[in-house]
N, C-alpha and C. Protein backbone atom coordinates (compact mmCIF):
# COMPACT_ATOMS: atom_id res chain seq x y z
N UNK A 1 13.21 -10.59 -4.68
CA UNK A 1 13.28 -9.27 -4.10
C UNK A 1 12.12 -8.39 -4.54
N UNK A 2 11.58 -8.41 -5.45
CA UNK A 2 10.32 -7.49 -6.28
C UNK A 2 9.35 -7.82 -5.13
N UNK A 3 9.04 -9.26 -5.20
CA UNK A 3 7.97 -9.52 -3.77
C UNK A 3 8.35 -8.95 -2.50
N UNK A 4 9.10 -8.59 -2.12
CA UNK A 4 9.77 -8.24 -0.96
C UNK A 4 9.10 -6.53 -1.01
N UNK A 5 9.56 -5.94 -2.07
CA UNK A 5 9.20 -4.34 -2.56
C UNK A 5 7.46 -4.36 -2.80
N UNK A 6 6.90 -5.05 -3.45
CA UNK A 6 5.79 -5.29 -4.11
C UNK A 6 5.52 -5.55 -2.29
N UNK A 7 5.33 -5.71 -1.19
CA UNK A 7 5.04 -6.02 0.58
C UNK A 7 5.20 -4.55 0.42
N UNK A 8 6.23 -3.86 0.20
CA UNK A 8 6.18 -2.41 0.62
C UNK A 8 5.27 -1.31 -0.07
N UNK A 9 4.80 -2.00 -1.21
CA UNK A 9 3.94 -1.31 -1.63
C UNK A 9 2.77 -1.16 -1.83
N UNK A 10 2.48 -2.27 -0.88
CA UNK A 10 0.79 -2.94 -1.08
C UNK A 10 0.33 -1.73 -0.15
N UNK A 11 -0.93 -1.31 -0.69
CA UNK A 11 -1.66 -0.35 -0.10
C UNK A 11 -3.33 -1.10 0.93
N UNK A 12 -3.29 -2.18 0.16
CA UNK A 12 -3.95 -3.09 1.02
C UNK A 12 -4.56 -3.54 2.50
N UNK A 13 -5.59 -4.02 3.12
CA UNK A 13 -5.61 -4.50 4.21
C UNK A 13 -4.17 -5.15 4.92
N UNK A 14 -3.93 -6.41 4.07
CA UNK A 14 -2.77 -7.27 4.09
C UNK A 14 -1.52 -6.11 4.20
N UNK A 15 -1.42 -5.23 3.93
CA UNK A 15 0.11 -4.45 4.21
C UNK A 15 1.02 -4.99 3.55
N UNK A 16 1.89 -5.32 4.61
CA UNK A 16 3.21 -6.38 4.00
C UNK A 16 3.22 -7.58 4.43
N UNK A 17 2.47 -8.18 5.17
CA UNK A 17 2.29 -9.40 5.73
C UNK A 17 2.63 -10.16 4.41
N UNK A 18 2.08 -9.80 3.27
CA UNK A 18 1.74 -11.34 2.71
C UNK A 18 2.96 -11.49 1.61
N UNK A 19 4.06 -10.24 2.07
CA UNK A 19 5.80 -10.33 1.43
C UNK A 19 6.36 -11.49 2.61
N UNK A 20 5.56 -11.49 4.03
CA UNK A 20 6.84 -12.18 4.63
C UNK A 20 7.08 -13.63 4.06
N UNK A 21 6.84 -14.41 3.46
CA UNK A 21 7.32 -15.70 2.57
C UNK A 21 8.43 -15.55 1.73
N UNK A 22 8.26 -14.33 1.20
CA UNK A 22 9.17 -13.90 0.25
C UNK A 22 10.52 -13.47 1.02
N UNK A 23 10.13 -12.97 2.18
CA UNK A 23 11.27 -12.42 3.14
C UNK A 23 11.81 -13.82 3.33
N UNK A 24 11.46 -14.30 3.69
CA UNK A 24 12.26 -15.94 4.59
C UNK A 24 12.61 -16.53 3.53
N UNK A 25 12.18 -16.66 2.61
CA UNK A 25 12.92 -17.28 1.35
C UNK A 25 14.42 -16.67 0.50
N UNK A 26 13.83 -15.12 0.85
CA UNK A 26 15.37 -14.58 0.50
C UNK A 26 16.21 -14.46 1.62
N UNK A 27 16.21 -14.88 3.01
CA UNK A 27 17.30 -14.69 3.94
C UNK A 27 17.65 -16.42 3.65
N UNK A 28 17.17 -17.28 3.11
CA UNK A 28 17.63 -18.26 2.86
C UNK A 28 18.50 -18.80 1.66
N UNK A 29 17.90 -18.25 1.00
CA UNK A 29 18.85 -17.34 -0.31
C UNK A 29 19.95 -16.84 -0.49
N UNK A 30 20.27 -15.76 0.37
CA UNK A 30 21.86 -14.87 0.43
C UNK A 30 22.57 -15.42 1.32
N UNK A 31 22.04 -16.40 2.30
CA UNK A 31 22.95 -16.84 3.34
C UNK A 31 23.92 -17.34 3.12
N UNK A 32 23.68 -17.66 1.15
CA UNK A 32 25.16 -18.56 0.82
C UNK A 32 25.73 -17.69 0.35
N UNK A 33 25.51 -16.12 -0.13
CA UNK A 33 25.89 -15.83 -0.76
C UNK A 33 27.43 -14.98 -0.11
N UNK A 34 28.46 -14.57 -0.28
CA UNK A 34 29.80 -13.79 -0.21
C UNK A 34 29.26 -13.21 0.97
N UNK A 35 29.97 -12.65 1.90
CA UNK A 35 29.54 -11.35 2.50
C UNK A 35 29.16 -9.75 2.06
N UNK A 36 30.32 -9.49 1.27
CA UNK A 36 30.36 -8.24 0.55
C UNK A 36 28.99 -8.30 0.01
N UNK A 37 28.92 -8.94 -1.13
CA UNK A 37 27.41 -9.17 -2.00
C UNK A 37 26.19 -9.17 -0.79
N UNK A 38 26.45 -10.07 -0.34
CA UNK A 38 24.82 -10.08 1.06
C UNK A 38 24.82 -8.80 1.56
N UNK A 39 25.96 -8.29 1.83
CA UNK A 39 25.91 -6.53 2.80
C UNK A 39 25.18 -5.33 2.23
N UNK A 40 25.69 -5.52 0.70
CA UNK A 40 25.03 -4.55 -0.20
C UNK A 40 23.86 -4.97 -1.07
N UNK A 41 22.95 -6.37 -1.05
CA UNK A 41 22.31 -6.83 -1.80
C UNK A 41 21.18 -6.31 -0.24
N UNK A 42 21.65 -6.82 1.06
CA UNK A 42 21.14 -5.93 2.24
C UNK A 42 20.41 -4.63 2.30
N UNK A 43 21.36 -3.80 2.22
CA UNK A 43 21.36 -2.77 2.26
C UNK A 43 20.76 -1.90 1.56
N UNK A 44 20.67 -2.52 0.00
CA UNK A 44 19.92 -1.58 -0.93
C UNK A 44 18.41 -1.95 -0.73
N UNK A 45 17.89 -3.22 -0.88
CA UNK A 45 16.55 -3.92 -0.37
C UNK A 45 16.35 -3.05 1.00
N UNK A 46 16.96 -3.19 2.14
CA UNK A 46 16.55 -2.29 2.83
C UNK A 46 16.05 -0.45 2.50
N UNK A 47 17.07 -0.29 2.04
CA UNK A 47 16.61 1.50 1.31
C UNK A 47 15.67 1.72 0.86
N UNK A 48 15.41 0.39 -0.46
CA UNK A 48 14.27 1.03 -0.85
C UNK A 48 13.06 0.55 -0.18
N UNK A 49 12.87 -0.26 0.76
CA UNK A 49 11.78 -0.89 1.24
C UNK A 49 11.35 0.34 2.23
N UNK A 50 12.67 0.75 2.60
CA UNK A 50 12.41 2.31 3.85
C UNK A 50 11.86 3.24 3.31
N UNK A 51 12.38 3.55 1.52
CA UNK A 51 12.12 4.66 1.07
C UNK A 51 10.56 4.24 0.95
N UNK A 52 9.96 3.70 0.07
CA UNK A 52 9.08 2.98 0.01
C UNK A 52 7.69 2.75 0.83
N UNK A 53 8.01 2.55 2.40
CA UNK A 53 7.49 2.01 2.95
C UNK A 53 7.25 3.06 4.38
N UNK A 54 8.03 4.18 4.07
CA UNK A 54 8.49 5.00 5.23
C UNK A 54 6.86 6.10 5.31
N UNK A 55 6.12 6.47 6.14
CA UNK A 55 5.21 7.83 6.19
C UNK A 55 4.37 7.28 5.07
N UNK A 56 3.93 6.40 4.44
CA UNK A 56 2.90 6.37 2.92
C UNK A 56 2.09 7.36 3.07
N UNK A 57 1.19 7.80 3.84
CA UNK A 57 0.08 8.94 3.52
C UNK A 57 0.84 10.35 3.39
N UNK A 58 2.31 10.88 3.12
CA UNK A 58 2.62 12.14 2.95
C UNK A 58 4.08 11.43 1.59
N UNK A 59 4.22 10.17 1.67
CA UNK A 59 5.14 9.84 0.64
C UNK A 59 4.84 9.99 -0.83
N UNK A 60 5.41 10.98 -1.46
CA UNK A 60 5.42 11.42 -2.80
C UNK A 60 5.70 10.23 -3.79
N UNK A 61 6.96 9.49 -3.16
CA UNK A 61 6.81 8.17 -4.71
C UNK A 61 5.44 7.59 -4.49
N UNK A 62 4.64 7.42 -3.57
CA UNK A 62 3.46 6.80 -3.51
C UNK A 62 2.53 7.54 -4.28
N UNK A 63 2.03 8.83 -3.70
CA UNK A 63 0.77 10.27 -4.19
C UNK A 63 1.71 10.96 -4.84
N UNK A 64 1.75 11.26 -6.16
CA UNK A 64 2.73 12.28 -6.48
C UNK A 64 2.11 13.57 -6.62
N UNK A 65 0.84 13.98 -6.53
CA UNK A 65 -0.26 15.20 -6.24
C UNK A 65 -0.09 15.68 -5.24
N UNK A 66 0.67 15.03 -4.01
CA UNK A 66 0.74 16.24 -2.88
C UNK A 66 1.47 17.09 -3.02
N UNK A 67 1.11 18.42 -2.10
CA UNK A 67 1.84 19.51 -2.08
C UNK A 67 1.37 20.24 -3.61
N UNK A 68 0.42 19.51 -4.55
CA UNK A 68 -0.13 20.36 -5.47
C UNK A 68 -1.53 21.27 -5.28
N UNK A 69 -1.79 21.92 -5.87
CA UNK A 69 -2.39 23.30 -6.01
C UNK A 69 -3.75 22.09 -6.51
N UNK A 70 -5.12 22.40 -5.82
CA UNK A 70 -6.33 22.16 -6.24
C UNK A 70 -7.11 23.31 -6.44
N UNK A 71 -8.26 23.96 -7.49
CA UNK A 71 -9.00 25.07 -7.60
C UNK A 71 -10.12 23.89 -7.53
N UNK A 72 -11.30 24.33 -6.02
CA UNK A 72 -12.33 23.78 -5.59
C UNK A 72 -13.59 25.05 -6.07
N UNK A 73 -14.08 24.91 -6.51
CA UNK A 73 -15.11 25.91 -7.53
C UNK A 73 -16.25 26.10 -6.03
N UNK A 74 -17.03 26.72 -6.13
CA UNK A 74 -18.10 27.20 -4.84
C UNK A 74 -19.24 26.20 -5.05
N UNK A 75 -19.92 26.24 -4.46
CA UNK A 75 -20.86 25.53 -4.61
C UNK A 75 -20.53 24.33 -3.81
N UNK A 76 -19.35 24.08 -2.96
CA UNK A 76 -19.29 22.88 -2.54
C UNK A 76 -19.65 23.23 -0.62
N UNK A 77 -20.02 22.12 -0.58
CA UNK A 77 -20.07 22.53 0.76
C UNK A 77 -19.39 21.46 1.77
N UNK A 78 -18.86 21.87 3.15
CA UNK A 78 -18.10 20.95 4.33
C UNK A 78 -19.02 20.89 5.51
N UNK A 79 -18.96 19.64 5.88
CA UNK A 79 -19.56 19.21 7.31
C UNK A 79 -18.43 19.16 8.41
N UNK A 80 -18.90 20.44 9.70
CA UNK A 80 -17.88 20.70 10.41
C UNK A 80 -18.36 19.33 11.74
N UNK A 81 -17.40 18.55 11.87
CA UNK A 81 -17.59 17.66 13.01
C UNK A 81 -17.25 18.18 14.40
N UNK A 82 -17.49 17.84 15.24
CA UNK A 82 -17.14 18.22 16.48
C UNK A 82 -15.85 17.48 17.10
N UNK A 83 -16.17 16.03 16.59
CA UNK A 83 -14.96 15.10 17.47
C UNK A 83 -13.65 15.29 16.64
N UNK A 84 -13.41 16.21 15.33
CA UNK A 84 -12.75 15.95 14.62
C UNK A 84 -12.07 17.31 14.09
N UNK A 85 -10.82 17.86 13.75
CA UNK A 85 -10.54 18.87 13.55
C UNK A 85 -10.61 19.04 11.62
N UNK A 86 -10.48 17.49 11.25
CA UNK A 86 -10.78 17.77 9.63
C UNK A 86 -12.32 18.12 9.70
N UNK A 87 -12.57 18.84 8.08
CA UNK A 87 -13.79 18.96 7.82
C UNK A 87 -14.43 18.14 6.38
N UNK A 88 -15.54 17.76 6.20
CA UNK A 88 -15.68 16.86 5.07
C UNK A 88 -16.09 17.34 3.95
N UNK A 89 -15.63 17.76 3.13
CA UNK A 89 -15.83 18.24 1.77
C UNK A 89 -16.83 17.46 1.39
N UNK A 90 -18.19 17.79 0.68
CA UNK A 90 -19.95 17.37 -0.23
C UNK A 90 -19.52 17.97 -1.45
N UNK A 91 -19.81 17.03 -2.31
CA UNK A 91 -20.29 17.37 -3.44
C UNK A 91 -21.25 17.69 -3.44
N UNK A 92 -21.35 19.33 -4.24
CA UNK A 92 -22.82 20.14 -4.43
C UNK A 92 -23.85 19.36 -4.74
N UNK A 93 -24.19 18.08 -5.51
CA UNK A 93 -24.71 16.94 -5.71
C UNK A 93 -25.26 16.35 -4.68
N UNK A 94 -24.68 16.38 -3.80
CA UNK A 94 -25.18 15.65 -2.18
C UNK A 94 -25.14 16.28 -1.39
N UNK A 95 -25.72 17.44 -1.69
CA UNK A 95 -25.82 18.49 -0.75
C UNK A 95 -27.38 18.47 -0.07
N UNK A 96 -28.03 18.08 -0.61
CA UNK A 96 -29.85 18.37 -0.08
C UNK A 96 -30.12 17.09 0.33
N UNK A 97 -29.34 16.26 0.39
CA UNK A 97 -29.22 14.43 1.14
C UNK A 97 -29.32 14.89 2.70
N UNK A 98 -27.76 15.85 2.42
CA UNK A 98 -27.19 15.84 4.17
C UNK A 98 -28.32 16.99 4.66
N UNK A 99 -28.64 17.80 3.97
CA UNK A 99 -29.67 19.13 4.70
C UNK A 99 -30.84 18.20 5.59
N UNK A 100 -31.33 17.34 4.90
CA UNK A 100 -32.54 16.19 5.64
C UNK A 100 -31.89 15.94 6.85
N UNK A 101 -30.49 15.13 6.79
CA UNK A 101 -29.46 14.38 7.79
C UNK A 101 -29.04 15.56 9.02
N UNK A 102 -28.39 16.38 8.68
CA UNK A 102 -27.76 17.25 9.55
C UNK A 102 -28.38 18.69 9.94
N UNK A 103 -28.02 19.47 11.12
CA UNK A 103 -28.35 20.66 10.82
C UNK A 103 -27.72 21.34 10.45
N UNK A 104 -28.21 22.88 10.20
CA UNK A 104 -27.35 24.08 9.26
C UNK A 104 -26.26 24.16 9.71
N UNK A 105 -26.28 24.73 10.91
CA UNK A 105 -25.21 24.90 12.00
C UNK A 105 -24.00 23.93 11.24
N UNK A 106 -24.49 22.28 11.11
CA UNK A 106 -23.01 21.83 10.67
C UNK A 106 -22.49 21.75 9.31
N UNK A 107 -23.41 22.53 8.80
CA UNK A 107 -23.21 22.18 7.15
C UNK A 107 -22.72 23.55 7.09
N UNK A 108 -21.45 24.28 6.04
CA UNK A 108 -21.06 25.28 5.78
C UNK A 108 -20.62 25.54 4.20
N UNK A 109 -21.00 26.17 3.96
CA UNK A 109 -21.22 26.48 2.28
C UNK A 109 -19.58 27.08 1.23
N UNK A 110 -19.04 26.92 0.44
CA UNK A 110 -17.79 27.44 -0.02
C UNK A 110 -18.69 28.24 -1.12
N UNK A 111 -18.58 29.55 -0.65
CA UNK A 111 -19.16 30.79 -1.64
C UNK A 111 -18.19 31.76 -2.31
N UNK A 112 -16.93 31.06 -2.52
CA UNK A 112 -15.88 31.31 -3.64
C UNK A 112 -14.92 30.06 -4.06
N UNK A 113 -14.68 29.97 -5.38
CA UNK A 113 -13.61 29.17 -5.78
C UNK A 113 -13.06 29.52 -4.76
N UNK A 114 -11.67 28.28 -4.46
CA UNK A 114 -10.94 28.22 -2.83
C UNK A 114 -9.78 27.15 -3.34
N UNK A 115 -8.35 27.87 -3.52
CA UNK A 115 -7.21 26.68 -4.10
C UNK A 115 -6.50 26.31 -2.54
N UNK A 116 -6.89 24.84 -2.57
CA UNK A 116 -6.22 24.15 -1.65
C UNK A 116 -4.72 23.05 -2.13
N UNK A 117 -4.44 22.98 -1.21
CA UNK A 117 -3.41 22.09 -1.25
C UNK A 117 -3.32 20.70 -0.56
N UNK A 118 -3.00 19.15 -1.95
CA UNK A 118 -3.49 18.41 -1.59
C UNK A 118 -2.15 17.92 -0.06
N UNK A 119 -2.58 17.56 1.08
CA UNK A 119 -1.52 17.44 2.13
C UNK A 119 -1.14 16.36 1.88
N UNK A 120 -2.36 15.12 2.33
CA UNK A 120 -2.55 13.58 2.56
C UNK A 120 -3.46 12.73 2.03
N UNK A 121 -2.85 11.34 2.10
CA UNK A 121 -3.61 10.49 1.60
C UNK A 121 -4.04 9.71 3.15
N UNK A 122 -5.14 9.54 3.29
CA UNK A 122 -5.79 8.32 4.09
C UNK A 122 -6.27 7.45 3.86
N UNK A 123 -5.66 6.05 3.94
CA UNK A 123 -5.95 4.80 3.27
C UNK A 123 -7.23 4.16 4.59
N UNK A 124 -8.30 3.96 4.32
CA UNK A 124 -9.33 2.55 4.71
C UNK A 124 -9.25 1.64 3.89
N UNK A 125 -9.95 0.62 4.98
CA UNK A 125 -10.26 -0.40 4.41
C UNK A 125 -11.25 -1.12 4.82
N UNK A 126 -12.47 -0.45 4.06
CA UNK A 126 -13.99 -1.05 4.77
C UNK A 126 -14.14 -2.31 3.93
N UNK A 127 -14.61 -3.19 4.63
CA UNK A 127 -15.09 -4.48 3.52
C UNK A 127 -13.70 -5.29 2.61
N UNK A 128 -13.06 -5.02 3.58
CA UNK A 128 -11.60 -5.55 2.93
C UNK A 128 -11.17 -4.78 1.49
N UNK A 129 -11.49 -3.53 1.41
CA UNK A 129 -11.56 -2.94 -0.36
C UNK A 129 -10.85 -2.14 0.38
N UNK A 130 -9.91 -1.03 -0.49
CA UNK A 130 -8.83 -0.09 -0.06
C UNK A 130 -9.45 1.54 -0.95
N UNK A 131 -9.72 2.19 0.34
CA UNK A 131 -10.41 3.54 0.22
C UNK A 131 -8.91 4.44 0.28
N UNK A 132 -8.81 5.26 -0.45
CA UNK A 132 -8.01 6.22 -0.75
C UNK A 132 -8.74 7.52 -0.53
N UNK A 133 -8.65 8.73 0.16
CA UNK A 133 -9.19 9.76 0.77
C UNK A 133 -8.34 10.64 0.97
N UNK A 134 -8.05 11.94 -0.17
CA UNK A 134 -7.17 13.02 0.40
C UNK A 134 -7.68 13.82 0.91
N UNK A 135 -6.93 14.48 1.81
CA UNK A 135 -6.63 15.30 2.67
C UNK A 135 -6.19 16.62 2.23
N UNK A 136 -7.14 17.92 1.91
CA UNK A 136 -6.53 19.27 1.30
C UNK A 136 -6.38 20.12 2.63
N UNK A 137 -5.68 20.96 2.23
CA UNK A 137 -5.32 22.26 3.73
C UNK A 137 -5.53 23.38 3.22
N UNK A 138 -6.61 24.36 3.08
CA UNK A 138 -6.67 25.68 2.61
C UNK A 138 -5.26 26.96 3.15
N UNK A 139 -5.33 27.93 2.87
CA UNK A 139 -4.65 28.84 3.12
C UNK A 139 -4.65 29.06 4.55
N UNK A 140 -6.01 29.19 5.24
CA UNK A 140 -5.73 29.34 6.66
C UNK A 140 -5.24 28.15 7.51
N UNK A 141 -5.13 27.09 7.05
CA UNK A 141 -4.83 26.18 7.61
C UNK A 141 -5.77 25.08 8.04
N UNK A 142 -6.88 24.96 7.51
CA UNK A 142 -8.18 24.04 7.80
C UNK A 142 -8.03 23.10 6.76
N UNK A 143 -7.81 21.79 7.22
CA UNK A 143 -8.36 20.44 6.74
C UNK A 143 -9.35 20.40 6.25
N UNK A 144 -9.41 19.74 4.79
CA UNK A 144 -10.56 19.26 4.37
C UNK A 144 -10.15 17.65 3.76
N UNK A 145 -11.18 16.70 4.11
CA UNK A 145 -11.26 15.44 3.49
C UNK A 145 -12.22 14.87 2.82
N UNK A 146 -11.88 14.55 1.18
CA UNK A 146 -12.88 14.11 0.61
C UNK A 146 -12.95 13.03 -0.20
N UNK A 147 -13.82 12.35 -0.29
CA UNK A 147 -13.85 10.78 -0.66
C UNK A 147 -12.92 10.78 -2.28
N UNK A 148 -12.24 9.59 -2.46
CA UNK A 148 -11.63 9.94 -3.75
C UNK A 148 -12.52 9.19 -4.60
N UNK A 149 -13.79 8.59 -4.68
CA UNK A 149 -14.36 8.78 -5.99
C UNK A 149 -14.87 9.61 -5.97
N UNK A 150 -15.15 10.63 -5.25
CA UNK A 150 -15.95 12.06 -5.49
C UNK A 150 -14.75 13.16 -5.45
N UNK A 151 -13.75 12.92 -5.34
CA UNK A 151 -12.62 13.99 -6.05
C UNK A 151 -12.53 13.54 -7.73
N UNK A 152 -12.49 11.86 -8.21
CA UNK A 152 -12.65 11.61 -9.38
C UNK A 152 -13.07 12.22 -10.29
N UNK A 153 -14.64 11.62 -9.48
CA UNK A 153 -15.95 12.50 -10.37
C UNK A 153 -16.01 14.38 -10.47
N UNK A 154 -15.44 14.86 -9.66
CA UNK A 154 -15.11 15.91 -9.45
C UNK A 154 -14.10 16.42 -10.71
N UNK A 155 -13.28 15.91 -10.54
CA UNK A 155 -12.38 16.36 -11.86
C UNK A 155 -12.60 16.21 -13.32
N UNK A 156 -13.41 15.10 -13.13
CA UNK A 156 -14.21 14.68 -14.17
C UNK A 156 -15.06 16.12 -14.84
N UNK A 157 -15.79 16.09 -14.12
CA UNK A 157 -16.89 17.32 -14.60
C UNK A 157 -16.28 18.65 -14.41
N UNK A 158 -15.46 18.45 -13.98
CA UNK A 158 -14.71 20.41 -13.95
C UNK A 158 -15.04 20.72 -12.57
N UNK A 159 -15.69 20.31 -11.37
CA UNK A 159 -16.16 21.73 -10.81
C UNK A 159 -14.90 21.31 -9.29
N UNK A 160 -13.64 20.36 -9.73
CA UNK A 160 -12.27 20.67 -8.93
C UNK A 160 -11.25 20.78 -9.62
N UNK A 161 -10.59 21.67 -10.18
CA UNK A 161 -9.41 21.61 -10.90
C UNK A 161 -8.31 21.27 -10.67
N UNK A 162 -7.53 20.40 -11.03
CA UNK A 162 -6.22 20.62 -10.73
C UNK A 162 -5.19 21.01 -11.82
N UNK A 163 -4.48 22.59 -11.84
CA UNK A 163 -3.88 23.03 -12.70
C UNK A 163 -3.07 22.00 -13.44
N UNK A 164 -2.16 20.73 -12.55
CA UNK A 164 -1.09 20.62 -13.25
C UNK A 164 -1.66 19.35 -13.84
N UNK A 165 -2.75 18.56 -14.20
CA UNK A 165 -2.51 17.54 -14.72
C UNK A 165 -3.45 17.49 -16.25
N UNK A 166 -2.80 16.50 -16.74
CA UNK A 166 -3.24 16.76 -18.53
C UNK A 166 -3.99 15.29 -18.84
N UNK A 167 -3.68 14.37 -17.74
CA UNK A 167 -4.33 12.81 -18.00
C UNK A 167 -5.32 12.39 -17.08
N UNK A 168 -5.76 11.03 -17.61
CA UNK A 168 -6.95 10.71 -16.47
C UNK A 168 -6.25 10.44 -15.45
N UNK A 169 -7.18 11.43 -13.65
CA UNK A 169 -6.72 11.38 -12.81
C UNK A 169 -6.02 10.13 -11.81
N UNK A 170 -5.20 9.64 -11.29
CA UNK A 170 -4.96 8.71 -10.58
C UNK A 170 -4.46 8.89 -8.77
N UNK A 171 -4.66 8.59 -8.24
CA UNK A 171 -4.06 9.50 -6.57
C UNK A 171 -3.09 8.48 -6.74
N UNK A 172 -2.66 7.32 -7.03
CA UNK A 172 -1.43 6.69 -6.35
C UNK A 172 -0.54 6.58 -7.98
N UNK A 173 0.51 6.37 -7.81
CA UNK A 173 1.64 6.23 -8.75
C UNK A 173 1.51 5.00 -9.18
N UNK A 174 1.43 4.77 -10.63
CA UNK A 174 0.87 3.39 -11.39
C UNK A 174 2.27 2.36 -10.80
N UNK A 175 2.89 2.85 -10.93
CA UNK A 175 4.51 1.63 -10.59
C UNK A 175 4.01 1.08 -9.18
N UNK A 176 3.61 2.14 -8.01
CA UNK A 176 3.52 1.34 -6.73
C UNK A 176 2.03 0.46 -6.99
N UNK A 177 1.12 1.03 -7.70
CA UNK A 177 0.03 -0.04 -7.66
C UNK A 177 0.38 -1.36 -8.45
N UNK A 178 1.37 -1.33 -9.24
CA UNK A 178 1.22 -2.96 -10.08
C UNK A 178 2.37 -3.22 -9.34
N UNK A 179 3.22 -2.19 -8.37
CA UNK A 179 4.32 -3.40 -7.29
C UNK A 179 2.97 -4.14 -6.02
N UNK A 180 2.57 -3.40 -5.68
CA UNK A 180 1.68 -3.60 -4.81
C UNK A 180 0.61 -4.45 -4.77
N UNK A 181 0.30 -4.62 -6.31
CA UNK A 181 -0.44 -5.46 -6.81
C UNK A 181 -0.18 -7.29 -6.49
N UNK A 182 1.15 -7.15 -6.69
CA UNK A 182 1.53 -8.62 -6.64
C UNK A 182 1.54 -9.56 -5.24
N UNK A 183 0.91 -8.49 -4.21
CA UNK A 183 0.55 -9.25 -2.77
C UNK A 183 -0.84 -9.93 -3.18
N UNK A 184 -1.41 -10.24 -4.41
CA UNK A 184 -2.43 -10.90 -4.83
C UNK A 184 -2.41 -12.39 -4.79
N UNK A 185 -0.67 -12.57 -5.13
CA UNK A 185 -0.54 -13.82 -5.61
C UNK A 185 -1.32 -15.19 -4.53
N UNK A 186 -1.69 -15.01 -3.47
CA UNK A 186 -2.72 -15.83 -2.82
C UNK A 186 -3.69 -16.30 -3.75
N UNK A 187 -4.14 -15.53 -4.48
CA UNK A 187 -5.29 -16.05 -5.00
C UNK A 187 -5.39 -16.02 -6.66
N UNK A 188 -3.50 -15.59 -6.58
CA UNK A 188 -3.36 -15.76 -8.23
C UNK A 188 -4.29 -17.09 -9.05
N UNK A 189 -4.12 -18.23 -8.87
CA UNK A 189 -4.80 -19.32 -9.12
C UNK A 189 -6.65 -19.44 -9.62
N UNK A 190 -6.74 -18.48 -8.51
CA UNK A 190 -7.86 -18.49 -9.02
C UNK A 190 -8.50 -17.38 -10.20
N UNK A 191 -7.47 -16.39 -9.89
CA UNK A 191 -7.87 -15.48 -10.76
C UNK A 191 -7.22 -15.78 -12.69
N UNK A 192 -6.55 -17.15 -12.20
CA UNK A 192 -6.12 -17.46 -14.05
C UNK A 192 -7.10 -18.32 -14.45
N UNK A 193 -7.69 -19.32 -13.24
CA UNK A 193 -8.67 -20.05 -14.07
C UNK A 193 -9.66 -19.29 -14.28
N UNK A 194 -9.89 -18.22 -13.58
CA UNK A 194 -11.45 -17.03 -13.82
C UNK A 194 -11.28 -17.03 -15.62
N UNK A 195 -9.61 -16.63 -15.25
CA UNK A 195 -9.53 -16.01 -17.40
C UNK A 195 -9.69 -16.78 -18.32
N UNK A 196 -9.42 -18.21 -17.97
CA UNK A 196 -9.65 -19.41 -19.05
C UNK A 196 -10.66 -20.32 -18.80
């Protein structure tokens, strides 16, 4: 059953695909088992796979930072897209990259600290690697999205705060990444002889 949960929590390309073995093995499993027991051994595996598995980019057991308070310091600036109603949060750092790249017109400057609120997570997956990208909503209601190693590095150096946290930053909840983790086991094998 953990493999079954550990499918619901993979944040991965693979999703849950690579629980369904684990699925067919446990409907082969309870089929002997009582009814009563199968109904509720059912039922709860279902719950939490729903709870789990239900909305991930606004699900709190997943991001437990949403709906928290970010202080974004000035100096940062957003690229307003046209095809797109989010806007892309720059690190002041990579700011004279995009001035070469873009014009003024789309580049717009944050000329006060500005506390947003984190909404969403948006998971990619370029190159088969899993990009994590929140999603803040200012006061008026404007989207901003910004890469999460540059929210990292951001918190890192001070110039994004987030009031409530006291440890090194993480966007996903350590329990769903080492459930999630275990959709590895494909290539567990190789990764034990890597260690020995």
């Amino acid at each position: 059953m953990i493999f079954i949960v550990g499918g619901a929590c993979n944040n991965g390309f693979s999703s849950c695909f690579l629980a369904i073995p684990f699925l067919i093995l446990y409907f082969i499993k309870i089929h002997r088992c009582p009814s009563l027991p199968k109904m509720l051994i059912n039922l709860f595996l279902t719950l939490i796979c729903t709870l789990v598995f239900w909305n991930k980019p606004t699900n709190l057991l997943f991001y437990p930072h949403l709906n928290k308070e970010f202080e974004i310091n000035k100096g940062w600036t957003y690229l307003k897209s046209a095809d797109s109603s989010v806007y892309q949060l720059i690190a002041p750092s990579n700011v004279e990259i995009l001035r070469k790249n873009f014009e003024k017109s789309k580049l717009a400057l944050l000329t006060k600290n500005t506390h947003m609120t984190m909404l969403r997570i948006e998971v990619t997956h370029p190159d088969f690697s899993t990009v994590l990208n929140p999603v803040f909503i200012d006061k008026e209601g404007q989207e901003y999205r910004i890469f999460g190693d540059d929210l990292r590095n951001a918190i890192l150096i001070g110039s994004i705060k987030p009031p409530h946290l006291n440890k090194p930053f993480s966007l996903q909840s350590s329990w769903t990444v080492a459930l999630g983790n275990l959709m590895y086991w494909p290539i567990s094998p190789w990764l034990l002889l890597e260690r020995f």
